[in-house]
C-alpha atoms as a PDB file:
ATOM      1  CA  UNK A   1       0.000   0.000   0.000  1.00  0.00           C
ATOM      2  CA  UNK A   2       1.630   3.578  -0.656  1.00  0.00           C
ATOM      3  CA  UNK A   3       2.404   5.849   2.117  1.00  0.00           C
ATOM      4  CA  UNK A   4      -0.429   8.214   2.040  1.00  0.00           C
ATOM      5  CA  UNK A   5      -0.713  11.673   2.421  1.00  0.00           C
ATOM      6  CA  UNK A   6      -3.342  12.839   5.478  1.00  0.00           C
ATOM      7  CA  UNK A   7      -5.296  15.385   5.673  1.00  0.00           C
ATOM      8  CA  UNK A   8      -7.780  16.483   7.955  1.00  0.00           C
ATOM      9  CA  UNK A   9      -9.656  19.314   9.502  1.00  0.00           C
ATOM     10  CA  UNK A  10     -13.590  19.979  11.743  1.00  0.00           C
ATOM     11  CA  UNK A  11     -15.423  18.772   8.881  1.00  0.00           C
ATOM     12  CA  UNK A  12     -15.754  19.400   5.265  1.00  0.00           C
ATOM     13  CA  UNK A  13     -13.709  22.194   4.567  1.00  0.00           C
ATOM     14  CA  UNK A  14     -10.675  19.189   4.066  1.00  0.00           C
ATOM     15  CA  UNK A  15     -12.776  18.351   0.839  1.00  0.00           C
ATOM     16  CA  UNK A  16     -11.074  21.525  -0.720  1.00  0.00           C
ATOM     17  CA  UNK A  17      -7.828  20.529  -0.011  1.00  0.00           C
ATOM     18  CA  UNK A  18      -8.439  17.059  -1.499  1.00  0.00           C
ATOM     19  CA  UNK A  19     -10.233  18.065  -4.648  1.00  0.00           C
ATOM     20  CA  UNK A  20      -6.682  19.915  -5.365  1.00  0.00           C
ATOM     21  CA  UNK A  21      -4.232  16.777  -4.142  1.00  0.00           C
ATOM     22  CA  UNK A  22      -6.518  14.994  -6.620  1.00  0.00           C
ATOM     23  CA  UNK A  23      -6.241  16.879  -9.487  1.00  0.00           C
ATOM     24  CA  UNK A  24      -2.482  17.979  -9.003  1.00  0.00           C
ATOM     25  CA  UNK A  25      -0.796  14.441  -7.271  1.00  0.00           C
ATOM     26  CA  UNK A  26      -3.746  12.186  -9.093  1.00  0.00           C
ATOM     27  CA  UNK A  27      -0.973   9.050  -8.187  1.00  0.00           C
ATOM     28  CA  UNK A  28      -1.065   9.705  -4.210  1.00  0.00           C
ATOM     29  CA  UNK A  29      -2.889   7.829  -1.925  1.00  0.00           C
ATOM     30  CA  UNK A  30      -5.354  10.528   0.414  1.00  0.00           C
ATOM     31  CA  UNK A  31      -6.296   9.513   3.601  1.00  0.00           C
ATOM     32  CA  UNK A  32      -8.882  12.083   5.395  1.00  0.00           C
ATOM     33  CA  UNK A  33     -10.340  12.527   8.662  1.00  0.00           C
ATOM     34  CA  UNK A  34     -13.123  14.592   9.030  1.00  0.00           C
ATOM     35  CA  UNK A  35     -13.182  15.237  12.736  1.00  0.00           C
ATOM     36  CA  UNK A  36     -17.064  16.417  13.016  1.00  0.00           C
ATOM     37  CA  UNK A  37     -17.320  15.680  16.335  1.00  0.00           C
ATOM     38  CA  UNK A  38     -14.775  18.636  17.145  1.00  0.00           C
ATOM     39  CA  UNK A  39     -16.634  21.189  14.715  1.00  0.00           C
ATOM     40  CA  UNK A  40     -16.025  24.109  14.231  1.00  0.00           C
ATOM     41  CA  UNK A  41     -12.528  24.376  14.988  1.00  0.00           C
ATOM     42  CA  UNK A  42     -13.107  28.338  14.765  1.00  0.00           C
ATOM     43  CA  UNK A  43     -15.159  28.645  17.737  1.00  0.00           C
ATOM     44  CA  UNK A  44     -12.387  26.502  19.568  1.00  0.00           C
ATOM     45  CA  UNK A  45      -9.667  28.268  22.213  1.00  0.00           C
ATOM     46  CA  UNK A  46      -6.104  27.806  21.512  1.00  0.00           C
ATOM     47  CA  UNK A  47      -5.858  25.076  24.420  1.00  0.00           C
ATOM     48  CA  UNK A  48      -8.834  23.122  23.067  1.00  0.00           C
ATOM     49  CA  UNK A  49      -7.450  23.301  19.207  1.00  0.00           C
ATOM     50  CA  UNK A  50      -3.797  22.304  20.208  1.00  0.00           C
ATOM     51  CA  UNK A  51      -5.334  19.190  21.852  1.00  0.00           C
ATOM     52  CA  UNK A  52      -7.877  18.918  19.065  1.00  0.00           C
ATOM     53  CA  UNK A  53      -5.139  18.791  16.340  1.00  0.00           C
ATOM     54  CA  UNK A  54      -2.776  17.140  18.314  1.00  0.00           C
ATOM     55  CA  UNK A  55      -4.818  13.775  18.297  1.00  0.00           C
ATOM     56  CA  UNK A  56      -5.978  14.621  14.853  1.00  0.00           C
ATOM     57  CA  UNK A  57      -2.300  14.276  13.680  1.00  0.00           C
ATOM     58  CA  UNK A  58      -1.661  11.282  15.761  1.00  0.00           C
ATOM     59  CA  UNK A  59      -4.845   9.375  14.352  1.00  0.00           C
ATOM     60  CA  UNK A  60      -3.259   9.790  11.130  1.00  0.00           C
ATOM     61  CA  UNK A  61      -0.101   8.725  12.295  1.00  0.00           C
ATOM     62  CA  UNK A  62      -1.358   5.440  12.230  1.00  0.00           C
ATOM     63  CA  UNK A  63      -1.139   4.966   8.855  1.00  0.00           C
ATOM     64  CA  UNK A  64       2.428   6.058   8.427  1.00  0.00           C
ATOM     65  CA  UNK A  65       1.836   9.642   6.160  1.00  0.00           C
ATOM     66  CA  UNK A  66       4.238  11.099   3.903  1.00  0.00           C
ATOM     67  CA  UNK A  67       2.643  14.400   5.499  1.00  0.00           C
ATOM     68  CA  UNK A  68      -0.088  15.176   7.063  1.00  0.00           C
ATOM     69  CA  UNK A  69      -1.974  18.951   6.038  1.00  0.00           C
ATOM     70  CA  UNK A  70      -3.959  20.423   8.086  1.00  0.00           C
ATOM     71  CA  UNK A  71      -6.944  21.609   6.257  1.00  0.00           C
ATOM     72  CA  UNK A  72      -7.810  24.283   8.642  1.00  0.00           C
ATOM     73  CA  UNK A  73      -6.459  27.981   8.518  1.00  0.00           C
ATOM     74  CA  UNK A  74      -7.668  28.701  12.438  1.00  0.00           C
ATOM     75  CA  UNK A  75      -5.198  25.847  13.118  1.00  0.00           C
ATOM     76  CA  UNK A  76      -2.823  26.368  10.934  1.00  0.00           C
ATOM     77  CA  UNK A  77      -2.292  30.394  11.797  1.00  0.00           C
ATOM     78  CA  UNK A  78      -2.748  29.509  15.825  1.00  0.00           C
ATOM     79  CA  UNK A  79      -1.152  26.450  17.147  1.00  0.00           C
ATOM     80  CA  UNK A  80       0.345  24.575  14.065  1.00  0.00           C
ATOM     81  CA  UNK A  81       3.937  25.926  14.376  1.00  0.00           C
ATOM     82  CA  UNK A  82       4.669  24.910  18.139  1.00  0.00           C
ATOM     83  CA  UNK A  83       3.402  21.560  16.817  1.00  0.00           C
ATOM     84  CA  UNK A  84       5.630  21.034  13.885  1.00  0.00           C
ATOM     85  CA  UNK A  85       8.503  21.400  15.810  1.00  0.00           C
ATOM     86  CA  UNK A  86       7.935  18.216  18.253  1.00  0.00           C
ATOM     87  CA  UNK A  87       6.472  16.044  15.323  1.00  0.00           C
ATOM     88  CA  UNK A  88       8.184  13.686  13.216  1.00  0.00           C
ATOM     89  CA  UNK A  89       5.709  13.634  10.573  1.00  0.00           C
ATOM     90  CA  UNK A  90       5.747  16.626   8.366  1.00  0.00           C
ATOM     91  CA  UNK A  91       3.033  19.184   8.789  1.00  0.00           C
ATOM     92  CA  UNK A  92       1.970  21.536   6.423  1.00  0.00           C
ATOM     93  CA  UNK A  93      -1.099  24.274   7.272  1.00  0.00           C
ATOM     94  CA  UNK A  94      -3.138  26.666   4.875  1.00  0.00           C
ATOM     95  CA  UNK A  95      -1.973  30.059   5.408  1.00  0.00           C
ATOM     96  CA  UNK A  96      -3.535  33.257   3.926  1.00  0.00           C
ATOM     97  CA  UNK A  97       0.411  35.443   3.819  1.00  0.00           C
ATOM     98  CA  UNK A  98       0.365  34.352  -0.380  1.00  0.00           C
ATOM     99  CA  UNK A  99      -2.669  34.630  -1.004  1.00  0.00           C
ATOM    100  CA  UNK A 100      -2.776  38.694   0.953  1.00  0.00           C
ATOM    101  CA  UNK A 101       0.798  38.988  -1.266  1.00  0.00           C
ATOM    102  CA  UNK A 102      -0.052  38.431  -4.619  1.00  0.00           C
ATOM    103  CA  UNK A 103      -3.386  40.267  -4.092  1.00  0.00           C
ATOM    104  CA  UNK A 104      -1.120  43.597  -3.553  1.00  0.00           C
ATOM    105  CA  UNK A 105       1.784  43.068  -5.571  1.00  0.00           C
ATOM    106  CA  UNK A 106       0.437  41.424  -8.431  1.00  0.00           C
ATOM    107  CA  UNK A 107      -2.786  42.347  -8.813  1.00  0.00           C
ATOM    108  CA  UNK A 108      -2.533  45.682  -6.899  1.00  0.00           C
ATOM    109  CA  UNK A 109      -5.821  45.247  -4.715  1.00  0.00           C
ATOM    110  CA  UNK A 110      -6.367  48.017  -2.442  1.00  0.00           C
ATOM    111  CA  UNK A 111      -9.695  46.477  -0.593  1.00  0.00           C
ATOM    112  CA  UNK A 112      -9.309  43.114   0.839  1.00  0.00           C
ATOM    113  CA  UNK A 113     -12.056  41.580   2.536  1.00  0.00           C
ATOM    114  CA  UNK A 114     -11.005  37.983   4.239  1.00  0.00           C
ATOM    115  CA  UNK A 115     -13.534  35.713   4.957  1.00  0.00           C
ATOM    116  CA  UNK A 116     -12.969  33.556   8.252  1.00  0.00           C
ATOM    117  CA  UNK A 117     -13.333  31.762  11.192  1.00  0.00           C
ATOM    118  CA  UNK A 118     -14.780  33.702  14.116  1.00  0.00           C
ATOM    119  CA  UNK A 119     -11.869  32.641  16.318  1.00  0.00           C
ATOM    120  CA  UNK A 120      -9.595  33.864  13.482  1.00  0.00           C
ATOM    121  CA  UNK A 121     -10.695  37.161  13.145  1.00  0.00           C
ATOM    122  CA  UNK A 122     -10.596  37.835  16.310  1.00  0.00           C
ATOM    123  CA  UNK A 123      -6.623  36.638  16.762  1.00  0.00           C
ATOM    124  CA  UNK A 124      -3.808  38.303  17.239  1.00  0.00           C
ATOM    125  CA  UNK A 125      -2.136  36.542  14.881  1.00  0.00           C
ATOM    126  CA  UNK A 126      -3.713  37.013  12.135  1.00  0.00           C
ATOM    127  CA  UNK A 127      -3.964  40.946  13.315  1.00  0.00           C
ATOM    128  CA  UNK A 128      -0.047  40.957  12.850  1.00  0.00           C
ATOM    129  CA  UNK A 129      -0.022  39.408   9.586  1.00  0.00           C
ATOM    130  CA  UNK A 130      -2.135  42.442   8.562  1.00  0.00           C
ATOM    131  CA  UNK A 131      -0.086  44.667   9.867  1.00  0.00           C
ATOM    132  CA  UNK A 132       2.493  44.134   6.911  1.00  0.00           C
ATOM    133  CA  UNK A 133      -0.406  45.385   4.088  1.00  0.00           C
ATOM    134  CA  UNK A 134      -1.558  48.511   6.026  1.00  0.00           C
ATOM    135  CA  UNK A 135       0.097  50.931   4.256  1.00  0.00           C
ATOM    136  CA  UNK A 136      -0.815  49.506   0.585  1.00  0.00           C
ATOM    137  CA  UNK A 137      -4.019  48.519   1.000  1.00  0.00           C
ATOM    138  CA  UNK A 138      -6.979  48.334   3.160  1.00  0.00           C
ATOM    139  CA  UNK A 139      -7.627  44.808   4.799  1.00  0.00           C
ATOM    140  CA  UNK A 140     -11.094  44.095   6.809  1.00  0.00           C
ATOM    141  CA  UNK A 141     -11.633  40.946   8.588  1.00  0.00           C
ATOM    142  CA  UNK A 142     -15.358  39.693   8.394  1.00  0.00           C
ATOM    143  CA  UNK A 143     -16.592  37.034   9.993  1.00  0.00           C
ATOM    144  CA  UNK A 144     -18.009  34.560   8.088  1.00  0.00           C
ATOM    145  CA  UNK A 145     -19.576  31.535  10.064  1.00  0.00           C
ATOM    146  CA  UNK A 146     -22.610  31.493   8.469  1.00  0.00           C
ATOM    147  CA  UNK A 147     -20.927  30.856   4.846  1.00  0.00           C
ATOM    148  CA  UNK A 148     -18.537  28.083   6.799  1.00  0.00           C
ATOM    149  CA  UNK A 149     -22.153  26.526   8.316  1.00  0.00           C
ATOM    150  CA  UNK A 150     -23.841  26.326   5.084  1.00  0.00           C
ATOM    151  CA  UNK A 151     -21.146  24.377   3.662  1.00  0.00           C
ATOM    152  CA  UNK A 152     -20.459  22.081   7.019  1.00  0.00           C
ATOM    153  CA  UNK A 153     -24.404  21.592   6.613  1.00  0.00           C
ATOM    154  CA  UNK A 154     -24.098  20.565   2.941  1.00  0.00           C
ATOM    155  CA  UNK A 155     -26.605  23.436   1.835  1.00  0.00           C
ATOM    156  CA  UNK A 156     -24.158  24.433  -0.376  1.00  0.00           C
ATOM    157  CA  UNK A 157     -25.304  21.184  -2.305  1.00  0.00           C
ATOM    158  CA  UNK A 158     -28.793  21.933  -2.017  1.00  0.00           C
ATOM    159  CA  UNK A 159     -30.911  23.823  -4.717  1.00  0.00           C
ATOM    160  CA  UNK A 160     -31.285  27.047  -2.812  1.00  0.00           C
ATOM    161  CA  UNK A 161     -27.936  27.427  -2.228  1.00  0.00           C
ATOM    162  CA  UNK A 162     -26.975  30.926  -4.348  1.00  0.00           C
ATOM    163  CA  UNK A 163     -30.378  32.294  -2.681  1.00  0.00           C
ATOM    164  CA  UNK A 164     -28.952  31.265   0.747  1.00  0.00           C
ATOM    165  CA  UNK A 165     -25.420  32.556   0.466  1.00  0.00           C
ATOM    166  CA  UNK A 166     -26.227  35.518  -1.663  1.00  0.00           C
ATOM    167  CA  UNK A 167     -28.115  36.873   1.560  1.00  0.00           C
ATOM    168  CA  UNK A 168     -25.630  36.301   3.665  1.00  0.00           C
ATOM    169  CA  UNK A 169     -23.315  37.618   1.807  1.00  0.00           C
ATOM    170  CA  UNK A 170     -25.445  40.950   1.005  1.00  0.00           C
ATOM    171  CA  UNK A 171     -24.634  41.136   5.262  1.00  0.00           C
ATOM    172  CA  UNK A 172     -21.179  40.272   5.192  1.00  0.00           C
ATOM    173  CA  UNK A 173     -19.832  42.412   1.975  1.00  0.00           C
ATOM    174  CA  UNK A 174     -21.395  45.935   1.977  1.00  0.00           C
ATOM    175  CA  UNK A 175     -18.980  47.857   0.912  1.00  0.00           C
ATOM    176  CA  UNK A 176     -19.183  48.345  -3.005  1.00  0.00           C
ATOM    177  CA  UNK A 177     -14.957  49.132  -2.855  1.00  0.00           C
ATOM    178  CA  UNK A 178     -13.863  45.654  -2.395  1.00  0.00           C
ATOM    179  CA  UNK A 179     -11.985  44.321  -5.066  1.00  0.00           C
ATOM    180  CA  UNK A 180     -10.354  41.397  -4.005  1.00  0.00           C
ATOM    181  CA  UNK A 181     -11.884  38.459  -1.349  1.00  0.00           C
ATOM    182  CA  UNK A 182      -9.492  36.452   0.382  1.00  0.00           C
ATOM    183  CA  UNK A 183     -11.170  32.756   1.197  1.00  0.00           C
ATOM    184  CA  UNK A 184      -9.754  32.703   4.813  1.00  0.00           C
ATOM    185  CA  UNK A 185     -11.706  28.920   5.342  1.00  0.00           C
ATOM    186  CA  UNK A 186     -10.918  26.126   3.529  1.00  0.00           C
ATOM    187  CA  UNK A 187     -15.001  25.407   3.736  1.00  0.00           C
ATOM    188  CA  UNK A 188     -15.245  28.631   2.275  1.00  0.00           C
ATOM    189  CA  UNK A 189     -13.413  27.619  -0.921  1.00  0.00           C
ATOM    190  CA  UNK A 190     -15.973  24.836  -1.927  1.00  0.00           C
ATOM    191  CA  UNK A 191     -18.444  27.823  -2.192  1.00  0.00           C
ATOM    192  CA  UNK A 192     -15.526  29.944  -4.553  1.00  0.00           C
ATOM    193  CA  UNK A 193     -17.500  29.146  -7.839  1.00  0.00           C
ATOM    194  CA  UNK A 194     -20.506  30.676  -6.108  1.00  0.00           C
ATOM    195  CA  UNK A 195     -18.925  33.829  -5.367  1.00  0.00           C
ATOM    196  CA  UNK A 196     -17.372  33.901  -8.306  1.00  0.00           C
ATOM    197  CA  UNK A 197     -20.788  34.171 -10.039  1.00  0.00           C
ATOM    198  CA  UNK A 198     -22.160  36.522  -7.270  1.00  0.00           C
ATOM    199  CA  UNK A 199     -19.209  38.943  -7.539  1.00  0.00           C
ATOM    200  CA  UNK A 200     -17.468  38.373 -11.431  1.00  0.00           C
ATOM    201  CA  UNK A 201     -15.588  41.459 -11.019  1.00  0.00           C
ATOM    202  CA  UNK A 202     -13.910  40.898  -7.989  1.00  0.00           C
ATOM    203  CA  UNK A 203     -10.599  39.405  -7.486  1.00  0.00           C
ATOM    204  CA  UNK A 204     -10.793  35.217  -5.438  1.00  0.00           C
ATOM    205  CA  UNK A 205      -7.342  34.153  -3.477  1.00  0.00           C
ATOM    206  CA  UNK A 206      -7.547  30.845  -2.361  1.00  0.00           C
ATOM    207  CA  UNK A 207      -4.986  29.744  -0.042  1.00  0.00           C
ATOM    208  CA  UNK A 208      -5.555  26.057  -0.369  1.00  0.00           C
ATOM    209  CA  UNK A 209      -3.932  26.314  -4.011  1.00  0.00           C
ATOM    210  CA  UNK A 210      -0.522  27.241  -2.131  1.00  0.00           C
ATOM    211  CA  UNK A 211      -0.911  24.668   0.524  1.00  0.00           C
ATOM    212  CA  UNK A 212      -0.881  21.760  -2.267  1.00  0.00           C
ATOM    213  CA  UNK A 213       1.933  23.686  -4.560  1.00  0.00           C
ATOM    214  CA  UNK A 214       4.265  23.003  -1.290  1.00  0.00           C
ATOM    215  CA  UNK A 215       3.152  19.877  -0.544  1.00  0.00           C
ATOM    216  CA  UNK A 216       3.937  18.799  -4.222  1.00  0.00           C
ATOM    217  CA  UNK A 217       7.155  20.540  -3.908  1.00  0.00           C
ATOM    218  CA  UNK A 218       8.339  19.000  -0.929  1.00  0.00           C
ATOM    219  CA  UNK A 219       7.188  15.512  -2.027  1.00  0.00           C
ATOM    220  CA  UNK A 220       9.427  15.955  -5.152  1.00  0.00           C
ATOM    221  CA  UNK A 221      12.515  17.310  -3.784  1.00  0.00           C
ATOM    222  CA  UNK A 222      12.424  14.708  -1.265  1.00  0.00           C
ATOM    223  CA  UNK A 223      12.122  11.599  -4.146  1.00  0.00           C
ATOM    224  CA  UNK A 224       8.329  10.986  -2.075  1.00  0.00           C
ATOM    225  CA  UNK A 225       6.062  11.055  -4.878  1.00  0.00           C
ATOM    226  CA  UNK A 226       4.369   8.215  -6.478  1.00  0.00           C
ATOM    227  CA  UNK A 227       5.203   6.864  -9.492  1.00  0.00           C
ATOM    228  CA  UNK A 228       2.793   7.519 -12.364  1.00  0.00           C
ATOM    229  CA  UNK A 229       0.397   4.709 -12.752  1.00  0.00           C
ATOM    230  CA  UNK A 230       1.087   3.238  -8.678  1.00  0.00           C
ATOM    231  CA  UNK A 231      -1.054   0.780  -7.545  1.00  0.00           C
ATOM    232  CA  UNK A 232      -3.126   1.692  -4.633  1.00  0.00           C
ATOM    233  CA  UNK A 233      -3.995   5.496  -5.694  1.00  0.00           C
ATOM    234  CA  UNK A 234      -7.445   6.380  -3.792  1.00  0.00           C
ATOM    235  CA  UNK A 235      -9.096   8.642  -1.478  1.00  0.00           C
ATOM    236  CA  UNK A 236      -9.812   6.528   1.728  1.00  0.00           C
ATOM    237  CA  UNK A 237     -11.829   8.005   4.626  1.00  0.00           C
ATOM    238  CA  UNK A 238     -11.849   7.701   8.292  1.00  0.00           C
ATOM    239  CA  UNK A 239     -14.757   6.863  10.166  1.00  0.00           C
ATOM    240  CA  UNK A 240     -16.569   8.248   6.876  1.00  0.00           C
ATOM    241  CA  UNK A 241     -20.893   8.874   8.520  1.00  0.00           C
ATOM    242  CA  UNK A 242     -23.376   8.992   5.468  1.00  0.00           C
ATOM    243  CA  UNK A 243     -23.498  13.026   5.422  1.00  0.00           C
ATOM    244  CA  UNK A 244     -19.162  12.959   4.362  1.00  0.00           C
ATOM    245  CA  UNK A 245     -20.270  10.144   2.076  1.00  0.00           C
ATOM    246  CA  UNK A 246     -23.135  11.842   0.491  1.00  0.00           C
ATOM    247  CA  UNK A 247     -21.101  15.166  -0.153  1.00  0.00           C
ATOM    248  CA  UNK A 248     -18.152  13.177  -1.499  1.00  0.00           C
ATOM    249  CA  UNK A 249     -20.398  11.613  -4.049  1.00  0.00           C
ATOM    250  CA  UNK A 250     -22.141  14.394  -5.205  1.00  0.00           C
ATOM    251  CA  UNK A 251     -18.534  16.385  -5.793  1.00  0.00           C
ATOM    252  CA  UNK A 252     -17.622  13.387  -7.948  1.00  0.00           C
ATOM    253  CA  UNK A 253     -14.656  11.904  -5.127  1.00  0.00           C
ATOM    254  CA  UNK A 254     -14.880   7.812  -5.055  1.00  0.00           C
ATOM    255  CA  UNK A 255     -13.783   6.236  -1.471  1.00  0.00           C
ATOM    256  CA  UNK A 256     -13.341   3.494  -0.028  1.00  0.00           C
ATOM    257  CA  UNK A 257     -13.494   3.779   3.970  1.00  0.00           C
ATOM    258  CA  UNK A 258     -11.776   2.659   6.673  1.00  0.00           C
END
């Protein structure tokens, strides 16, 4: 069986991740844990998400990862760090520092809006990462648990999805300046072809494109990734209940589970 890679988050939002491992390392075995029980990881306090991801790591530890990814930015921004440096396995976290880069260097965006976790907008962190862009552009943190619950929920699936998170995004996005949105939730970016047809003119960053470009570059420059054609390639899940199941089907990803 190949060493796989893991990835895991509160819930869905991992799905994002793994459409991307999919389509970019489509030899790699995926193992995912959805760890619903502990959702949302954005309402969590840094004690209770260190322990959270702590046992989230080691669960996938079992199965002897190239890597695991942590498919949450709360996470990832908070605790991951003081983690990485007493694990063995390597970690790798979605960050939002490209994604607020290229949006004022390359594509010279002067209103940001990020869309996150509650606990993440509220951080201190994420306040200093901020800090860097204040001067070149204007950067406002919005809280967006109500898009991250429609997709946990698998509305976003349903048929009245646009109507439901066009209204809450008439709440959440007011100002008519905003020309770029950074998707600070990797739930977020399974809605990003629904904003992109709710707001064509704006600008989309999603982080989770970064997070697999260094996983894919670390794999390679450490001789880690599959051969074309391996045997074993699939997405297997963990403790998969029928609402993972029934999302991963309708987004087209065959499992087995485990």
């Amino acid at each position: 069986m190949l060493r796989p890679i893991g990835v895991f988050d509160s819930g869905l939002g991992s799905i994002s991740v793994i459409r991307v491992l999919v389509r970019e390392l489509p030899e790699e075995h995926i193992i995912y844990f959805a760890d619903r029980r502990n959702y949302p990881y954005g309402l969590k306090s840094r004690e209770e998400l260190r322990a959270i991801v702590e046992r989230g790591i080691g669960r996938l530890g079992a199965y002897d990862p190239k890597c695991v990814i942590v498919a949450s930015i709360t996470p990832s921004m908070l605790i991951l760090n003081d983690l990485r440096l007493g694990s063995s396995i390597p970690l790798f976290g979605v960050y939002l520092h490209q994604c607020l880069e290229r949006a004022v260097e390359l594509f010279n965006s002067s209103n940001i809006a990020v869309l996150a976790s509650r606990a993440l907008v509220r951080s201190v962190e994420l306040q200093d990462v901020f800090r860097a862009y204040m001067s070149r552009a204007s950067v406002t943190l919005v809280d967006a648990t109500e898009l991250i619950d429609i997709v946990e929920s698998s509305r976003f699936l349903h048929g009245d999805a646009m109507h439901a998170i066009a209204d809450v995004c008439r709440r959440l996005l007011r100002d008519a300046s905003i020309d770029c949105i950074v998707l600070g939730s990797t739930h977020i970016a399974l809605i990003e072809d629904a904003l992109h047809s709710l707001y064509p003119n704006i600008k989309m960053m999603n982080p989770v494109m970064d997070t697999v470009a260094r996983v894919k570059a670390y794999l390679g420059e450490h001789g880690m990734l599959s051969r074309e054609g391996a045997e074993g390639s699939r997405l297997s899940v963990i403790d998969a209940d029928e609402h993972i199941a029934e999302v991963l089907r309708r987004l087209g990803l065959e499992f087995r589970p485990i």
